[in-house]
C-alpha atoms as a PDB file:
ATOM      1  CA  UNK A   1      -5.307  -0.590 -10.678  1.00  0.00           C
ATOM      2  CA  UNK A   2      -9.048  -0.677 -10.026  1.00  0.00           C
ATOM      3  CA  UNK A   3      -9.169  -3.948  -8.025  1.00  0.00           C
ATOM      4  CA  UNK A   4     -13.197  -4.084  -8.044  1.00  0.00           C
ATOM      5  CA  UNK A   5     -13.200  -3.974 -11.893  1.00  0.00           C
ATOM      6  CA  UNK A   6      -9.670  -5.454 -12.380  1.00  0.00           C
ATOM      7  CA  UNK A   7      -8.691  -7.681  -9.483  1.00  0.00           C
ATOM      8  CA  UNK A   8      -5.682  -9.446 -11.544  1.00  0.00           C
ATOM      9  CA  UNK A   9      -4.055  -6.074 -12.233  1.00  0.00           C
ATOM     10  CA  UNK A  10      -3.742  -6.612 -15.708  1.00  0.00           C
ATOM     11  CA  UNK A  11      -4.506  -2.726 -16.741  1.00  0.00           C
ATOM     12  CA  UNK A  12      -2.646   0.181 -15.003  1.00  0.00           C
ATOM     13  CA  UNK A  13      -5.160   3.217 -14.485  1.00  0.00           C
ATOM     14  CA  UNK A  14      -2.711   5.464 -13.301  1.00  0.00           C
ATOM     15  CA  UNK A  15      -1.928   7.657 -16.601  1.00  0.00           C
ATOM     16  CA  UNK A  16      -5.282   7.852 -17.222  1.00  0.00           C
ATOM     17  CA  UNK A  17      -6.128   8.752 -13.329  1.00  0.00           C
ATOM     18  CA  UNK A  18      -3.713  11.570 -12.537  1.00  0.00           C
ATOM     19  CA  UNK A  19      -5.723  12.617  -9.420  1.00  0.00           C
ATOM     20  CA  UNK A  20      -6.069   9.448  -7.781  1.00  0.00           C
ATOM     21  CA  UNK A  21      -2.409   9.183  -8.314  1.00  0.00           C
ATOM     22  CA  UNK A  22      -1.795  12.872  -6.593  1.00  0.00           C
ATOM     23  CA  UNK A  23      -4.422  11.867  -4.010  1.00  0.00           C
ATOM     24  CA  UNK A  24      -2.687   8.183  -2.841  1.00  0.00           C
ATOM     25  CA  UNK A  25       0.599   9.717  -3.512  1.00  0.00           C
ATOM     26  CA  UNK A  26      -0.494  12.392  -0.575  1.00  0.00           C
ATOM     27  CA  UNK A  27      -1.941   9.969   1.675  1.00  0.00           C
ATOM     28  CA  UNK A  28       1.068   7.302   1.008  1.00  0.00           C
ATOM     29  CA  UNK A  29       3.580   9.981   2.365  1.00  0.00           C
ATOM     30  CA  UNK A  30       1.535  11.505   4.925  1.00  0.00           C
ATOM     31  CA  UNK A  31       0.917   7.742   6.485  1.00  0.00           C
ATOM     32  CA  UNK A  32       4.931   7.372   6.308  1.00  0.00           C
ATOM     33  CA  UNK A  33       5.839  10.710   7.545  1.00  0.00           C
ATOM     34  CA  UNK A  34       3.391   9.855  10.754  1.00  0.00           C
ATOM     35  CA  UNK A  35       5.205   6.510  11.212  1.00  0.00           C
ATOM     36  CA  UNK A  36       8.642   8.269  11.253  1.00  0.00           C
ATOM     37  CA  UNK A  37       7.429  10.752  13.970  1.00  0.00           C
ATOM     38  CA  UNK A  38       5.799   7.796  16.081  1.00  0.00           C
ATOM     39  CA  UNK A  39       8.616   5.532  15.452  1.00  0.00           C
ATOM     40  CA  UNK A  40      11.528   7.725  15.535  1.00  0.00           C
ATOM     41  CA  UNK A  41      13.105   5.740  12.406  1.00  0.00           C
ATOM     42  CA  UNK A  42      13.794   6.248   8.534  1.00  0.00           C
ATOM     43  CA  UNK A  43      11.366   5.478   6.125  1.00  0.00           C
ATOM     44  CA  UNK A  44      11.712   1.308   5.881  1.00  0.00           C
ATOM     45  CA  UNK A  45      12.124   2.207   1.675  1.00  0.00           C
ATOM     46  CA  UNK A  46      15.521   3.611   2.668  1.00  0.00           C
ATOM     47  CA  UNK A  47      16.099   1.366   5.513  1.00  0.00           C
ATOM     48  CA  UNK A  48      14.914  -1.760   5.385  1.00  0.00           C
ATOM     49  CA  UNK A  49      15.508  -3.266   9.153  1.00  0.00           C
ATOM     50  CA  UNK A  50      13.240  -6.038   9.756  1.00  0.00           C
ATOM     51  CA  UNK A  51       9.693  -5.481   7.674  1.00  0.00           C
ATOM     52  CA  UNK A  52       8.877  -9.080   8.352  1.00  0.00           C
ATOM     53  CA  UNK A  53       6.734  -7.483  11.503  1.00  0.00           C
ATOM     54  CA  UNK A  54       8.959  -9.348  13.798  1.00  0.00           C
ATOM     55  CA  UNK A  55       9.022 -12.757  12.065  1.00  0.00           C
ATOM     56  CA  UNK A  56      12.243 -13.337  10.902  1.00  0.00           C
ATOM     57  CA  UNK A  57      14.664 -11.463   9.065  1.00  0.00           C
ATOM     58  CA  UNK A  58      13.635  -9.462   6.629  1.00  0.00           C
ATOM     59  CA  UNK A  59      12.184 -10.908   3.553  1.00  0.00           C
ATOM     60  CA  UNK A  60      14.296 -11.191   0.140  1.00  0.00           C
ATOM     61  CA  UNK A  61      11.698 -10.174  -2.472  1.00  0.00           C
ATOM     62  CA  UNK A  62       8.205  -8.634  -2.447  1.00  0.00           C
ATOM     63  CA  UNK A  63       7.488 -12.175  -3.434  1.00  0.00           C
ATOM     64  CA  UNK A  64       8.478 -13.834  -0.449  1.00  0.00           C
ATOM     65  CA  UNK A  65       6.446 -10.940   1.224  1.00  0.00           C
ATOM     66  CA  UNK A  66       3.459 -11.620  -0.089  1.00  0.00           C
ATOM     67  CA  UNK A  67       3.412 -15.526   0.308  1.00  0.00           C
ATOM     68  CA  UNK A  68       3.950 -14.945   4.224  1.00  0.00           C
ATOM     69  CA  UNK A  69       2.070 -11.764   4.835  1.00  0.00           C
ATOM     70  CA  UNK A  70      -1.817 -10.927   3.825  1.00  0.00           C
ATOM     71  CA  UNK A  71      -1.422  -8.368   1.893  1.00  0.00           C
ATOM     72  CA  UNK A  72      -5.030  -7.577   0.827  1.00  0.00           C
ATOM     73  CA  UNK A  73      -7.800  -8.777  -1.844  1.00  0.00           C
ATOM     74  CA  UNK A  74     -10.063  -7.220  -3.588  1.00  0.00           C
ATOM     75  CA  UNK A  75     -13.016  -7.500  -1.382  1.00  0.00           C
ATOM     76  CA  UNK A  76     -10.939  -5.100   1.088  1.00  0.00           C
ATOM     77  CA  UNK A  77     -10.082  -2.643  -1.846  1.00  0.00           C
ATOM     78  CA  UNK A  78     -14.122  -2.513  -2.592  1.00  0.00           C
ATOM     79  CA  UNK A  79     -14.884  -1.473   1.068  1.00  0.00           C
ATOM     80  CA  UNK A  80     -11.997   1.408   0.904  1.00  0.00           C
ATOM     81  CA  UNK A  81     -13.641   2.483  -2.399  1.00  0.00           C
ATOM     82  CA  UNK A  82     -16.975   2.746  -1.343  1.00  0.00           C
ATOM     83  CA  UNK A  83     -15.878   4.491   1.539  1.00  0.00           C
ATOM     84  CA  UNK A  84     -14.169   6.949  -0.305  1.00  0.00           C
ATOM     85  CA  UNK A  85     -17.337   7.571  -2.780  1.00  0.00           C
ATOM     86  CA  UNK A  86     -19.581   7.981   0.759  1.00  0.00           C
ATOM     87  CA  UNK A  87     -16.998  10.453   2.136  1.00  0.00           C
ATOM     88  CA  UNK A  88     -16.850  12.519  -0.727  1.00  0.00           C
END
Protein backbone atom coordinates (compact mmCIF):
# COMPACT_ATOMS: atom_id res chain seq x y z
CA UNK A 1 0.00 0.00 0.00
CA UNK A 2 1.07 3.58 -0.69
CA UNK A 3 -0.16 5.15 2.58
CA UNK A 4 0.51 8.91 1.30
CA UNK A 5 -1.78 8.31 -1.74
CA UNK A 6 -3.90 5.51 -0.14
CA UNK A 7 -4.00 5.83 3.63
CA UNK A 8 -7.21 3.38 3.98
CA UNK A 9 -5.39 0.58 2.17
CA UNK A 10 -8.00 -0.03 -0.12
CA UNK A 11 -5.52 -0.87 -3.27
CA UNK A 12 -2.60 -3.37 -2.88
CA UNK A 13 0.53 -2.06 -4.95
CA UNK A 14 2.49 -4.94 -4.43
CA UNK A 15 1.97 -6.94 -7.91
CA UNK A 16 2.40 -4.00 -9.61
CA UNK A 17 5.65 -2.97 -7.36
CA UNK A 18 7.81 -6.09 -7.47
CA UNK A 19 10.93 -4.15 -6.29
CA UNK A 20 9.59 -2.46 -3.43
CA UNK A 21 8.34 -5.82 -2.48
CA UNK A 22 12.09 -7.45 -2.94
CA UNK A 23 13.43 -4.28 -1.27
CA UNK A 24 11.00 -4.40 2.20
CA UNK A 25 11.11 -8.07 1.95
CA UNK A 26 15.18 -7.59 2.41
CA UNK A 27 15.00 -5.06 4.98
CA UNK A 28 11.97 -6.98 6.90
CA UNK A 29 14.35 -10.05 7.34
CA UNK A 30 17.49 -8.33 7.82
CA UNK A 31 15.71 -6.19 10.85
CA UNK A 32 14.53 -9.78 12.25
CA UNK A 33 17.65 -11.63 11.71
CA UNK A 34 19.46 -8.60 13.84
CA UNK A 35 16.84 -9.01 16.60
CA UNK A 36 17.53 -12.80 16.82
CA UNK A 37 21.33 -12.17 17.18
CA UNK A 38 20.70 -9.30 19.87
CA UNK A 39 18.03 -11.18 21.54
CA UNK A 40 19.18 -14.64 21.39
CA UNK A 41 15.43 -15.84 20.56
CA UNK A 42 13.30 -17.23 17.52
CA UNK A 43 11.70 -15.07 15.27
CA UNK A 44 8.30 -13.94 17.44
CA UNK A 45 6.32 -15.26 13.84
CA UNK A 46 7.33 -18.74 14.98
CA UNK A 47 7.26 -18.06 18.59
CA UNK A 48 5.03 -15.87 19.78
CA UNK A 49 6.09 -15.32 23.70
CA UNK A 50 4.79 -12.15 24.91
CA UNK A 51 4.63 -9.38 21.82
CA UNK A 52 2.47 -7.25 24.02
CA UNK A 53 6.05 -5.38 24.88
CA UNK A 54 5.60 -6.42 28.40
CA UNK A 55 1.92 -5.52 28.92
CA UNK A 56 0.13 -8.45 29.41
CA UNK A 57 -0.05 -11.63 27.78
CA UNK A 58 0.18 -11.75 24.47
CA UNK A 59 -2.54 -10.35 22.39
CA UNK A 60 -5.27 -12.70 20.61
CA UNK A 61 -5.60 -11.05 17.17
CA UNK A 62 -3.72 -8.38 15.20
CA UNK A 63 -6.89 -6.60 16.11
CA UNK A 64 -6.51 -6.48 19.64
CA UNK A 65 -2.87 -5.39 18.70
CA UNK A 66 -3.61 -2.59 17.06
CA UNK A 67 -6.33 -1.09 19.46
CA UNK A 68 -3.58 -1.21 22.35
CA UNK A 69 -0.41 -0.53 20.48
CA UNK A 70 0.37 2.61 17.96
CA UNK A 71 1.05 1.05 15.21
CA UNK A 72 1.71 3.94 12.76
CA UNK A 73 -0.31 6.53 10.42
CA UNK A 74 0.25 7.80 7.48
CA UNK A 75 1.98 10.95 8.36
CA UNK A 76 4.92 8.54 9.66
CA UNK A 77 4.82 6.44 6.35
CA UNK A 78 5.25 10.01 4.36
CA UNK A 79 8.45 10.88 6.38
CA UNK A 80 9.98 7.16 5.66
CA UNK A 81 9.09 7.81 1.98
CA UNK A 82 10.59 10.95 1.54
CA UNK A 83 13.49 9.73 3.19
CA UNK A 84 13.89 7.01 1.01
CA UNK A 85 13.46 9.34 -2.29
CA UNK A 86 16.40 11.79 -0.52
CA UNK A 87 18.62 8.73 0.07
CA UNK A 88 18.40 7.43 -3.21
Amino acid sequence: YNLVEDPLETNNVAESEPDVVEMLRGRMQRFIAQREQETGRENPIYNPGDWSGGKGAPFSSSDEAYEKLFIGDARQAQKLQAKEAKDE
